[in-house]
Protein backbone atom coordinates (compact mmCIF):
# COMPACT_ATOMS: atom_id res chain seq x y z
CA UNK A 1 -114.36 43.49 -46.09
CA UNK A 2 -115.68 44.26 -49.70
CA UNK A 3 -114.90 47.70 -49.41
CA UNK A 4 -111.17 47.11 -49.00
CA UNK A 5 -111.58 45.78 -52.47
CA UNK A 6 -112.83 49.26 -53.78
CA UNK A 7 -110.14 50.05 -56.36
CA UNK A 8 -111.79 53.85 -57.77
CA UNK A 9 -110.99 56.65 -56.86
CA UNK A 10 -114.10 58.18 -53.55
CA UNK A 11 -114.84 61.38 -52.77
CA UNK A 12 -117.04 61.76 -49.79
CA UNK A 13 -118.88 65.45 -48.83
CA UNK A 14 -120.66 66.08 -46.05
CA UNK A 15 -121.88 69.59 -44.43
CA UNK A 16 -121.14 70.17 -41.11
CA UNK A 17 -124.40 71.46 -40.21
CA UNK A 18 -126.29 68.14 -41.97
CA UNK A 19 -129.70 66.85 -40.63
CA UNK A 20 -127.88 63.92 -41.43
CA UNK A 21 -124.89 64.37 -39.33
CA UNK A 22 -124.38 61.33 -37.48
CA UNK A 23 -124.78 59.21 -40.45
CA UNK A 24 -122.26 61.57 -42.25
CA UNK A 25 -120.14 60.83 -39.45
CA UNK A 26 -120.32 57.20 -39.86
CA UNK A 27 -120.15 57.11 -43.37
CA UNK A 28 -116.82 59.15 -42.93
CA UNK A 29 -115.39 56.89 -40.38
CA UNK A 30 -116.25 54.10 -42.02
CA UNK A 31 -114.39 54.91 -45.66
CA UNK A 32 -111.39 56.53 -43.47
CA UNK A 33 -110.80 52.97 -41.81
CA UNK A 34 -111.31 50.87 -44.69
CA UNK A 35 -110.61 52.97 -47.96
CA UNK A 36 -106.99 54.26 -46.73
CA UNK A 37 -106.93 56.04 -49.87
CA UNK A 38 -110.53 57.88 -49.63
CA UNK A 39 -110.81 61.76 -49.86
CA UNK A 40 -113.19 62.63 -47.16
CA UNK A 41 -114.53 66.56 -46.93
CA UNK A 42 -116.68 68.45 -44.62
CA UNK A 43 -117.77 71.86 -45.34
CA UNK A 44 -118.55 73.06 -41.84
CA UNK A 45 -121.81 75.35 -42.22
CA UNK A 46 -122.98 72.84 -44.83
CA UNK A 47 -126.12 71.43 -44.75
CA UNK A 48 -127.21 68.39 -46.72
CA UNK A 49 -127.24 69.71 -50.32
CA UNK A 50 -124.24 70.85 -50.71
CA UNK A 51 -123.87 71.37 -54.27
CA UNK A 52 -127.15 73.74 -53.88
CA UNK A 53 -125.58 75.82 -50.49
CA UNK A 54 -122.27 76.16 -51.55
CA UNK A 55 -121.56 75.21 -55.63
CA UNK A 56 -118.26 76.67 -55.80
CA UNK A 57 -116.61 75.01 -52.71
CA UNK A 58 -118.03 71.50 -54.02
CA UNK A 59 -116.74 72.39 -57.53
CA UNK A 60 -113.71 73.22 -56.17
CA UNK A 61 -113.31 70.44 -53.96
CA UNK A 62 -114.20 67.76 -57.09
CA UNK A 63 -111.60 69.83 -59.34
CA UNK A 64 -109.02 69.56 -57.21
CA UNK A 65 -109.55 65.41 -56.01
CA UNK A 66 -110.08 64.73 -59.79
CA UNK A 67 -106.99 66.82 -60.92
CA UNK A 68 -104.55 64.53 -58.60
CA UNK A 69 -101.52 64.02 -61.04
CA UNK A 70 -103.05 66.31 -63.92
CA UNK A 71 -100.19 68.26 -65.56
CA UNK A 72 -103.24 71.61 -65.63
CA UNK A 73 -104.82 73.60 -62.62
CA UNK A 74 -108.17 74.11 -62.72
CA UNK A 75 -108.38 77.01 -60.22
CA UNK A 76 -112.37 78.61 -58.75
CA UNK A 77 -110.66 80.02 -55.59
CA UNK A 78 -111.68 83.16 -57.48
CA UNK A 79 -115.16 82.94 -57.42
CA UNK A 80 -117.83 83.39 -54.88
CA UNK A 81 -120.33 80.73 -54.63
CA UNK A 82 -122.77 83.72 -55.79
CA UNK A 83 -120.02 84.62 -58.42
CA UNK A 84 -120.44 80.90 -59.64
CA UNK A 85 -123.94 80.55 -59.57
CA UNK A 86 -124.07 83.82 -62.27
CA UNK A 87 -121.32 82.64 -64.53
């Protein structure tokens, strides 16, 4: 019931390929029935640190949830997650 009261903005990321998979799975359910307006993201070969395994999907994934109504693209579709990682 408290989290219907959530009013900021939630980004959830989980890897598809977690350790932690079934409690990703709840955790996803869970903000999908009762934050309606929750973003909720799987990156299928994940594993559980994301942000180390794949930096430029993440990055690109936060960019464009955070850019929601910004009158600017902010575009990393061009780089690699190796690309990324030497920039």
């Amino acid at each position: 019931e408290a989290a219907r009261k959530c009013r900021v903005p939630v980004l959830y990321l989980y890897g598809g390929e977690s350790k932690y998979l079934e409690m990703a799975e709840r955790n996803a359910r869970f903000l999908r029935e009762s934050l309606p307006a929750a973003e909720v993201a799987r990156i299928e070969d994940g594993i559980h640190d994301l942000q180390m395994q794949h930096p430029g999907q993440v990055t690109e994934i936060i960019a464009r949830s955070w850019g929601k109504g910004l009158d600017r693209t902010i575009r990393f579709a061009d780089y690699g997650d190796d690309d990324y990682l030497s920039q």
